[in-house]
C-alpha atoms as a PDB file:
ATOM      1  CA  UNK A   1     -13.665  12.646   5.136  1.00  0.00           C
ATOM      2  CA  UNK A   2     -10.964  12.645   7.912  1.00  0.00           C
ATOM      3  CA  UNK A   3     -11.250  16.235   8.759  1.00  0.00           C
ATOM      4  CA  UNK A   4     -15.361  16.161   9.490  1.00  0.00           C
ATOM      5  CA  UNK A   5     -14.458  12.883  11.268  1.00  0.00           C
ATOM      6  CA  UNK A   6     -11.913  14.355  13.617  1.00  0.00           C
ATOM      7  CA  UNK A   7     -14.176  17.475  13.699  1.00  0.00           C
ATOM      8  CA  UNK A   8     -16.571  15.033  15.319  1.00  0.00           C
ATOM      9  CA  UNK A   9     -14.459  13.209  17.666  1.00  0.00           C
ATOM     10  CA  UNK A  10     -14.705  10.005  15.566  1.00  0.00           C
ATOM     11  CA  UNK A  11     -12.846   6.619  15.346  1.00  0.00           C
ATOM     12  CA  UNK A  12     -11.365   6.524  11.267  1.00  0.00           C
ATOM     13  CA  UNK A  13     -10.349   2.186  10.914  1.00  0.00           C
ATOM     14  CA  UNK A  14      -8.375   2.676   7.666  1.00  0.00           C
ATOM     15  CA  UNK A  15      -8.295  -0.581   5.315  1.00  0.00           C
ATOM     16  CA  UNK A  16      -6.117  -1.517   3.270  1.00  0.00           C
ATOM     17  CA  UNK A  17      -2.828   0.482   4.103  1.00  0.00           C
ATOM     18  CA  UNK A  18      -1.344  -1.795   1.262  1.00  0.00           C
ATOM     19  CA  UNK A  19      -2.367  -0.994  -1.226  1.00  0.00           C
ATOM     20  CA  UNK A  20      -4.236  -4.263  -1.976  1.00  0.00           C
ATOM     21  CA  UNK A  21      -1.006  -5.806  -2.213  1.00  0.00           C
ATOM     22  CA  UNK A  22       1.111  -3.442  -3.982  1.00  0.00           C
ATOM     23  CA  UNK A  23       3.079  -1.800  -0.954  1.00  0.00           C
ATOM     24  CA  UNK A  24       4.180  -5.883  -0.007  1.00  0.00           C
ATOM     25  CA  UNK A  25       7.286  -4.813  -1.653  1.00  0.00           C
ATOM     26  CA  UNK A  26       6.427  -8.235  -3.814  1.00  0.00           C
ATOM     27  CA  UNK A  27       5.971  -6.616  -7.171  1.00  0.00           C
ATOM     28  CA  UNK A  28       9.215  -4.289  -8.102  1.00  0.00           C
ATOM     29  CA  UNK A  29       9.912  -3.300 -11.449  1.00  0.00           C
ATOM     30  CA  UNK A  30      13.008  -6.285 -11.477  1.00  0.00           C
ATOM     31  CA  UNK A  31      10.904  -8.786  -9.749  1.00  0.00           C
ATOM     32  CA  UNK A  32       9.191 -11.692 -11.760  1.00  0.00           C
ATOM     33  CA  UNK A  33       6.876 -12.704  -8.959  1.00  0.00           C
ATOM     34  CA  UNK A  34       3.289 -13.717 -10.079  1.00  0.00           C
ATOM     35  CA  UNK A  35       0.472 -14.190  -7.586  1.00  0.00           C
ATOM     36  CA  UNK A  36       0.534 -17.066  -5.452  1.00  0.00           C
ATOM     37  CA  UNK A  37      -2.975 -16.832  -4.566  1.00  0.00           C
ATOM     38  CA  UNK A  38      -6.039 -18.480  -6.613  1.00  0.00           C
ATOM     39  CA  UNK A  39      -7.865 -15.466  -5.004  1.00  0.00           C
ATOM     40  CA  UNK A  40      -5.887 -12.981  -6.757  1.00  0.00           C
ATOM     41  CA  UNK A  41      -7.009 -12.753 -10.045  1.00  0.00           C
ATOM     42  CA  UNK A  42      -3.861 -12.738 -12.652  1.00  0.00           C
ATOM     43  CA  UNK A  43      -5.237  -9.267 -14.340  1.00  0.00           C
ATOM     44  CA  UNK A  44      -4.605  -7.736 -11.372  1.00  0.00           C
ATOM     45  CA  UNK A  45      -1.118  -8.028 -11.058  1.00  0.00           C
ATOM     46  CA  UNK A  46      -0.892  -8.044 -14.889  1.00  0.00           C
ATOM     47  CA  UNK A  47       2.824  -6.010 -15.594  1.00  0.00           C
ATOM     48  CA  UNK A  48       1.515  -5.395 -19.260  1.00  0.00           C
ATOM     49  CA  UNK A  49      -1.495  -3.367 -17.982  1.00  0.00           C
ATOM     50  CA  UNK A  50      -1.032   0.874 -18.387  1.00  0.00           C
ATOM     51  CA  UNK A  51      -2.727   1.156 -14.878  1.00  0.00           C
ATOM     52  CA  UNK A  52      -0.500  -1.535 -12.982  1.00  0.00           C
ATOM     53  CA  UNK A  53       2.540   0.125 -14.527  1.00  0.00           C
ATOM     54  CA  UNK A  54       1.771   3.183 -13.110  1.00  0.00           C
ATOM     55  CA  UNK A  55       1.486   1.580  -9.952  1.00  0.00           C
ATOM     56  CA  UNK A  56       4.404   0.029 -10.185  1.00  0.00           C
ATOM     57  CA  UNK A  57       6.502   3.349 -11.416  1.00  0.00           C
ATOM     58  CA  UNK A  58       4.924   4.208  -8.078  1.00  0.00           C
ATOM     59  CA  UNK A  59       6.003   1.952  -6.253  1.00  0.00           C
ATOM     60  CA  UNK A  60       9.413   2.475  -6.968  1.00  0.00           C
ATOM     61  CA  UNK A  61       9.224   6.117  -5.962  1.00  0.00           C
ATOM     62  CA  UNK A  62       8.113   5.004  -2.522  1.00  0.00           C
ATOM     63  CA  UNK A  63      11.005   2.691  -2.060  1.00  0.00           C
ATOM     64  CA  UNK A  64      13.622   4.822  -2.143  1.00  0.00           C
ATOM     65  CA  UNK A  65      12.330   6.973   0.556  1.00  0.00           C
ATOM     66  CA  UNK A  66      11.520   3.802   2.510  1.00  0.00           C
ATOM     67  CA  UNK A  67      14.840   2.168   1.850  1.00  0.00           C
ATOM     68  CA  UNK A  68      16.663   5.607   2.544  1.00  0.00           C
ATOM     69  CA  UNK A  69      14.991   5.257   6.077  1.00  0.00           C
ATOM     70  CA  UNK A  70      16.171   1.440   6.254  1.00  0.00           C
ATOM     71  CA  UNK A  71      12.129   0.627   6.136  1.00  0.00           C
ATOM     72  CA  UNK A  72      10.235  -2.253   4.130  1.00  0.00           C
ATOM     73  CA  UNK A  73       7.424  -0.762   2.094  1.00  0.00           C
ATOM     74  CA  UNK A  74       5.193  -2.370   4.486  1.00  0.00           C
ATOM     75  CA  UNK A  75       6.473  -0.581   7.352  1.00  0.00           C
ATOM     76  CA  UNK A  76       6.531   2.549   5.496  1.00  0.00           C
ATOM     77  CA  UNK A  77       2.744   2.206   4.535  1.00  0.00           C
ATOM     78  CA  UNK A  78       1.655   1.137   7.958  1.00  0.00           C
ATOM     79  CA  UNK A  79       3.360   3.707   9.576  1.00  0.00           C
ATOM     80  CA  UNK A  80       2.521   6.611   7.162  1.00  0.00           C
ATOM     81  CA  UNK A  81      -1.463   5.555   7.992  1.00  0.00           C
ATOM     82  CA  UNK A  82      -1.231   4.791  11.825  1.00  0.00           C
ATOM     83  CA  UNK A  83       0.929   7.594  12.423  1.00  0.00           C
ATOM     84  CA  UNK A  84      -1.780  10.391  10.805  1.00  0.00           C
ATOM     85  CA  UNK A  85      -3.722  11.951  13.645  1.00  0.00           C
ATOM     86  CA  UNK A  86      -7.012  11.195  12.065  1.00  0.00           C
ATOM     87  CA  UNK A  87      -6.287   7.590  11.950  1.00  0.00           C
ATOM     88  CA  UNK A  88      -7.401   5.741  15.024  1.00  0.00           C
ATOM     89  CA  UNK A  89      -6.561   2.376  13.449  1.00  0.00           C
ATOM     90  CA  UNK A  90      -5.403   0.002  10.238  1.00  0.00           C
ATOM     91  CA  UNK A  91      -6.525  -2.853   8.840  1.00  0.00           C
ATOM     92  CA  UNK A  92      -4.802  -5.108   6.177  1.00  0.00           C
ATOM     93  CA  UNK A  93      -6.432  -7.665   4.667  1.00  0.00           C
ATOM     94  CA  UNK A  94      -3.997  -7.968   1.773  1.00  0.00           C
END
């Protein structure tokens, strides 16, 4: 979608650049943080879950690059969307 959008001379507003919360850096394979939130329902943080552990193994692989570059995982998401020349702008509404 970004390449016809640039092809066009189009705005791209990006949402999300966290992942819906996983990129916070909150959830890390060590961590025992649960959600805080009533609005976050508990399934979808659930560690158990085959899908959330994949996101987690993935977070992990992000944070090394991030922490090799003395960056948060927020900063490295943010930066990896705002800094892409078809973004114009980024959201979060994590």
């Amino acid at each position: 979608m970004i390449p016809t959008v640039q092809r066009h001379g189009m705005g791209t507003l990006t949402y999300s650049p966290l992942g819906g919360g996983w990129l916070s850096g909150r959830w890390r394979k060590d961590s025992a943080s649960t959600p805080t939130s009533s609005a976050r329902p508990g399934a979808r943080f659930d560690m158990t879950s085959p899908a959330n552990q994949r996101k987690l193994h993935i977070v992990e692989e992000l944070a090394q690059p991030a922490e090799q570059a003395g960056l948060s995982l927020i900063e490295l998401a943010i930066a990896f969307v705002i800094n892409h020349p078809g973004v114009t702008a980024a959201v979060n509404m994590d």
